[in-house]
N, C-alpha and C. Protein backbone atom coordinates (compact mmCIF):
# COMPACT_ATOMS: atom_id res chain seq x y z
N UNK A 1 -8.67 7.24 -5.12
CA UNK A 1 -7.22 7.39 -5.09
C UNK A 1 -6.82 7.83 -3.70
N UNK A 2 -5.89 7.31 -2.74
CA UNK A 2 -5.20 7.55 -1.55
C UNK A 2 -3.87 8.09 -2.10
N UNK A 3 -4.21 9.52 -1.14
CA UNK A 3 -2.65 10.08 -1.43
C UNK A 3 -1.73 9.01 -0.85
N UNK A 4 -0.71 9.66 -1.54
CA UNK A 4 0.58 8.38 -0.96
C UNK A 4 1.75 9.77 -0.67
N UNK A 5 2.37 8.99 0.12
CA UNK A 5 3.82 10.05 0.51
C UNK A 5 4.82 10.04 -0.50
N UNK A 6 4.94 11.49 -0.41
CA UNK A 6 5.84 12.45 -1.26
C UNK A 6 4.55 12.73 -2.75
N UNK A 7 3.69 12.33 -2.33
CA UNK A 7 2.65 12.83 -3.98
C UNK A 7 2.98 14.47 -4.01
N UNK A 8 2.50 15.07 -4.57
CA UNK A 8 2.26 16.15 -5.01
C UNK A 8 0.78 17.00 -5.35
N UNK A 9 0.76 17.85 -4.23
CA UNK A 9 -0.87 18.14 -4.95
C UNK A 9 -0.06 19.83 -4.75
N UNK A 10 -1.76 20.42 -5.77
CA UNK A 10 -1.75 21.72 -5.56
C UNK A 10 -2.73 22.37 -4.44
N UNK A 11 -2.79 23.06 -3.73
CA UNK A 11 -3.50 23.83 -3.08
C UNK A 11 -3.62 25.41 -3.19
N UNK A 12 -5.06 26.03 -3.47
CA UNK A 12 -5.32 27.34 -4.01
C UNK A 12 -5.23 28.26 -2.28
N UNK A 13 -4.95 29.49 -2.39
CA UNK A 13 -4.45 30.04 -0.94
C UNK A 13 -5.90 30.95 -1.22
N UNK A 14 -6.06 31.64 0.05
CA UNK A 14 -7.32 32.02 0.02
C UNK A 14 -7.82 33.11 -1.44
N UNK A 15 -5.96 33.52 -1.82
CA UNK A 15 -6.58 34.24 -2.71
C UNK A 15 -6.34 34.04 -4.54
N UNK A 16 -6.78 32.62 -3.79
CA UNK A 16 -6.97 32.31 -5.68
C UNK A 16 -5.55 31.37 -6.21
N UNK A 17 -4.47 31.82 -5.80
CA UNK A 17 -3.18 31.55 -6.33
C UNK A 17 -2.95 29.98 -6.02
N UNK A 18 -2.21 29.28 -6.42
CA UNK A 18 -2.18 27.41 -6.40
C UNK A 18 -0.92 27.32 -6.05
N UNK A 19 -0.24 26.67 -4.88
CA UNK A 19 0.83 26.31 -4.25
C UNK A 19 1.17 24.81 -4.43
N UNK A 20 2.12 24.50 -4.56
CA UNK A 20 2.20 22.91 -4.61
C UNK A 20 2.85 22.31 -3.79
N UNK A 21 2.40 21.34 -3.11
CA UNK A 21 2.65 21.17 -1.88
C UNK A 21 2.92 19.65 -2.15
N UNK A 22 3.85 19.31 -0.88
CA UNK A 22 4.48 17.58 -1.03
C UNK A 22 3.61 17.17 -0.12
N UNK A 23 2.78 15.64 -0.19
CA UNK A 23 2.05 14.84 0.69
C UNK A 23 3.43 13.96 1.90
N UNK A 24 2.99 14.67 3.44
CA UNK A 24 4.69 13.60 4.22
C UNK A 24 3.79 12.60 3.93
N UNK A 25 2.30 12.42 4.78
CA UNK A 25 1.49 11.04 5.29
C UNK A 25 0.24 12.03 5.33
N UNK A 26 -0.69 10.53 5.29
CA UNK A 26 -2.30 10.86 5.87
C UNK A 26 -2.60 10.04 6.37
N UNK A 27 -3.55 9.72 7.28
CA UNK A 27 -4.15 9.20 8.27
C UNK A 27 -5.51 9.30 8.41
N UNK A 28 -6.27 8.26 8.96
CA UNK A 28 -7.78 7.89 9.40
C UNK A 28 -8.02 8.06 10.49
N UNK A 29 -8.70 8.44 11.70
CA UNK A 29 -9.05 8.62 12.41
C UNK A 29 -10.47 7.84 12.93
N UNK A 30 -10.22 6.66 12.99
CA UNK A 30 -11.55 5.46 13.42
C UNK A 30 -12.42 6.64 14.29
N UNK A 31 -12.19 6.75 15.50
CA UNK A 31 -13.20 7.40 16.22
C UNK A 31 -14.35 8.36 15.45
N UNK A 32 -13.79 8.98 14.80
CA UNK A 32 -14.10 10.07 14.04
C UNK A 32 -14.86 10.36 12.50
N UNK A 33 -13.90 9.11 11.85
CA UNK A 33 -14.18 8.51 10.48
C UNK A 33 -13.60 9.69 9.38
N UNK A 34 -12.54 10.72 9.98
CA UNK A 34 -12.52 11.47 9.69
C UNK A 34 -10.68 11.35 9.24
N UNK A 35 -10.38 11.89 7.33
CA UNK A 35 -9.26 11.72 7.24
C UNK A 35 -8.34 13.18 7.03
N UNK A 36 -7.35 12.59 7.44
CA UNK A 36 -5.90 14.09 7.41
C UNK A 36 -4.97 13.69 6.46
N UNK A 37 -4.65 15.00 6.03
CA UNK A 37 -3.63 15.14 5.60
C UNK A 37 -2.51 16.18 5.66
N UNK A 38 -0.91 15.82 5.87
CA UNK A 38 0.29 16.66 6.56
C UNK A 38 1.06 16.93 4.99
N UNK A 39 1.06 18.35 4.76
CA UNK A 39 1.47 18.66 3.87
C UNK A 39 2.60 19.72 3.88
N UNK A 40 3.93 19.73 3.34
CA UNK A 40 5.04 20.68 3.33
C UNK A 40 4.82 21.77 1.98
N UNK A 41 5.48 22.81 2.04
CA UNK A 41 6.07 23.65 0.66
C UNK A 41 6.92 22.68 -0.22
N UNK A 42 6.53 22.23 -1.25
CA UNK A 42 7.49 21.36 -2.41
C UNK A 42 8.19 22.25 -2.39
N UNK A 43 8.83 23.79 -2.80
CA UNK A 43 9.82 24.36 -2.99
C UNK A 43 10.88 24.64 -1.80
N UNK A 44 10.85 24.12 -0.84
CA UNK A 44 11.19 24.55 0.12
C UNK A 44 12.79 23.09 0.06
N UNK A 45 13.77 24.32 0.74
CA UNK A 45 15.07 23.69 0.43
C UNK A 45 15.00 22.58 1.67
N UNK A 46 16.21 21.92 1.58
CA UNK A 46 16.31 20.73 2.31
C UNK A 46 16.94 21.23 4.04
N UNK A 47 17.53 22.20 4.08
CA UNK A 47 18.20 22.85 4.84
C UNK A 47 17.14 23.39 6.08
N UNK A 48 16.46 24.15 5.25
CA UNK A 48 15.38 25.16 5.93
C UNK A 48 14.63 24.68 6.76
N UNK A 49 14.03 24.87 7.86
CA UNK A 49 13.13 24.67 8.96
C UNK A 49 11.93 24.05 8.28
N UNK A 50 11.05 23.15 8.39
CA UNK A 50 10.13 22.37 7.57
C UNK A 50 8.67 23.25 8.29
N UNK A 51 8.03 23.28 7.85
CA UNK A 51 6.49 24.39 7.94
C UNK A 51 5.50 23.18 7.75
N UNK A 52 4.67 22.28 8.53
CA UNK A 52 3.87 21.55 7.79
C UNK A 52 2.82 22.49 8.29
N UNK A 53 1.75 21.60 7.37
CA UNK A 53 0.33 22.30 7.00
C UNK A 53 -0.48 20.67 7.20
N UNK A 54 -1.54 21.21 7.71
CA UNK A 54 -2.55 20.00 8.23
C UNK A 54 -3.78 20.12 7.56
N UNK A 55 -4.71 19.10 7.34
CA UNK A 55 -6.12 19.37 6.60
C UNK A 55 -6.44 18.25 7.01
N UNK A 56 -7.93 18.45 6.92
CA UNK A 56 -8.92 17.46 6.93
C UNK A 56 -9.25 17.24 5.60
N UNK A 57 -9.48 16.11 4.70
CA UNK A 57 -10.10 15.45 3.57
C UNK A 57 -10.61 15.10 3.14
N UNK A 58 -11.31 15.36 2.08
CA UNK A 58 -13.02 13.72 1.77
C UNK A 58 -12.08 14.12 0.51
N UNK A 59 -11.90 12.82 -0.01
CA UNK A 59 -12.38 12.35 -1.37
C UNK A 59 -13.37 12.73 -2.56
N UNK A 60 -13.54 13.29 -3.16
CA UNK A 60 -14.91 13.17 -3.98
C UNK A 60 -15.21 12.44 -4.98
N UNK A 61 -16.34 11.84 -4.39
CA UNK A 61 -17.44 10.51 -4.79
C UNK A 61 -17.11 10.44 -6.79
N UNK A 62 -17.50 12.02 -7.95
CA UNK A 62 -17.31 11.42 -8.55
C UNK A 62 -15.96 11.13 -9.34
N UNK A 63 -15.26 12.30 -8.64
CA UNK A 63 -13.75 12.37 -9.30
C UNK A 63 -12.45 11.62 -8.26
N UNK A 64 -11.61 10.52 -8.58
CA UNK A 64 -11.32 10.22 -6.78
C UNK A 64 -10.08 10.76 -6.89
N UNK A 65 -9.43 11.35 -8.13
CA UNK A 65 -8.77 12.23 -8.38
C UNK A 65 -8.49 13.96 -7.54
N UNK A 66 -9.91 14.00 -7.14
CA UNK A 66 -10.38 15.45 -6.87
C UNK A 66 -10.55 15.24 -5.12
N UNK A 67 -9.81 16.58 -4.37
CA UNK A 67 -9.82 16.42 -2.73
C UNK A 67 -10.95 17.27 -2.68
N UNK A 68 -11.20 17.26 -1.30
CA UNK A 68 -11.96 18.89 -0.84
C UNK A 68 -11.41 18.34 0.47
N UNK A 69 -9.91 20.03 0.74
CA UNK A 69 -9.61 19.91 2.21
C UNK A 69 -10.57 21.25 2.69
N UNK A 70 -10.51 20.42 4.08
CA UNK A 70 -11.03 21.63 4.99
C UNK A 70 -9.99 21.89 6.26
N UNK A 71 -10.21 22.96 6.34
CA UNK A 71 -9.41 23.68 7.36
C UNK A 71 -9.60 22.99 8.75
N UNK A 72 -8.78 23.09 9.92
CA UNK A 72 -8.88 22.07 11.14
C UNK A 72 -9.38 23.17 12.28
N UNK A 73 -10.27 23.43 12.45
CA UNK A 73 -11.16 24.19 13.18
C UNK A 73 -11.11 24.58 14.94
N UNK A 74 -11.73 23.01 15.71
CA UNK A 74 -11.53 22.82 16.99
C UNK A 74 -10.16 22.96 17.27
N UNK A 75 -9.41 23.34 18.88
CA UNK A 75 -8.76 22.99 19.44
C UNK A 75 -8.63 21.38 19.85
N UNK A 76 -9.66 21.19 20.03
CA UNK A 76 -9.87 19.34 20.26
C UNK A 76 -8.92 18.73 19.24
N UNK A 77 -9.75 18.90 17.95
CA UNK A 77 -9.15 18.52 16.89
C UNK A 77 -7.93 18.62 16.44
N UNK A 78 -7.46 20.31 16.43
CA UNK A 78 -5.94 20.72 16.72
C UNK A 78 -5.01 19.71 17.45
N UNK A 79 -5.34 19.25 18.73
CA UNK A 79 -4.78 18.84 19.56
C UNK A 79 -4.81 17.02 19.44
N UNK A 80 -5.63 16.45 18.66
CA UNK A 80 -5.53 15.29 18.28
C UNK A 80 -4.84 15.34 17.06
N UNK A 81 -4.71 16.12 16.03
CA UNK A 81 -4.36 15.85 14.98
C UNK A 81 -2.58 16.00 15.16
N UNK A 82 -2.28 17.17 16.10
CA UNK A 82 -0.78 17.18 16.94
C UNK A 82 -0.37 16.11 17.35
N UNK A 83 -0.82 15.61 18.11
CA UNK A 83 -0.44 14.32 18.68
C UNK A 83 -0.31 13.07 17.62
N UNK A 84 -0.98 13.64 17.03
CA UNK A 84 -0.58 11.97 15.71
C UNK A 84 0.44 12.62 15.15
N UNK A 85 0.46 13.51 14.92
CA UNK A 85 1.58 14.11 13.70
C UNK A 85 2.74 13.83 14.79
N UNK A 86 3.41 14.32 15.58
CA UNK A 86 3.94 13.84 16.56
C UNK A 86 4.40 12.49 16.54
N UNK A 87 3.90 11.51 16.80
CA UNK A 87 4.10 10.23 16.88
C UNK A 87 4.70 9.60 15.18
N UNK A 88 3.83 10.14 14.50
CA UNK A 88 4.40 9.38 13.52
C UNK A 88 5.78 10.07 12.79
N UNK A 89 5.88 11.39 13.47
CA UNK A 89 7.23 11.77 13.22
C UNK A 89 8.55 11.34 13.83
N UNK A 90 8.21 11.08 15.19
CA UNK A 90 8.89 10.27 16.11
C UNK A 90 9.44 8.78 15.65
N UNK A 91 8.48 8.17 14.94
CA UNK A 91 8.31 6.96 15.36
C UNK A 91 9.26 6.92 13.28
N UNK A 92 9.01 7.75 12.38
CA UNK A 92 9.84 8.11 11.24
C UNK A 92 11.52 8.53 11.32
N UNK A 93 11.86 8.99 12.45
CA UNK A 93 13.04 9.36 12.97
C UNK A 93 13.98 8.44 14.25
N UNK A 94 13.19 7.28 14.21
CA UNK A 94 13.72 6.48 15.12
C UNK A 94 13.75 5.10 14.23
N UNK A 95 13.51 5.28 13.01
CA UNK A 95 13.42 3.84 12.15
C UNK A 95 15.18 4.32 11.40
């Protein structure tokens, strides 16, 4: 299963509790083979300053239902995963 934009997932915070969060987009990263995903607060009003949240993703093999994000670690990475988010926000606001 590929998230799709505006899905809905939950995400547990470090301490246990489950947030539900709106999918904007995800993305592949050829070089890397490595996929993202840009995620907002679902409760969050339309008004308010937007907070995204970034992750890295695998799929799991037997549930494709089931994510495992990981946290975005490098600055490298930081700084590539900015730059896409970037662009495709740009490039969402100019259509």
């Amino acid at each position: 299963m590929a998230l799709e934009e505006n899905e809905r997932i939950i995400i547990p915070d470090e301490n246990g509790e489950e947030h539900l969060f709106e999918v904007l987009f995800t993305f592949d990263v050829d070089k890397t083979g490595n996929s993202y995903v840009a995620v907002v607060p679902a409760e969050q009003k339309e008004d308010e300053e937007v907070e995204v949240y970034a992750f890295r993703y695998e799929e799991q093999e037997k549930n494709e239902d089931d994510l495992s994000l990981f946290p975005i670690d490098s600055d490298e990475e930081w700084e590539m995963v900015e730059e896409v988010l970037h662009t495709l926000i740009d490039e969402e606001n100019n259509e």
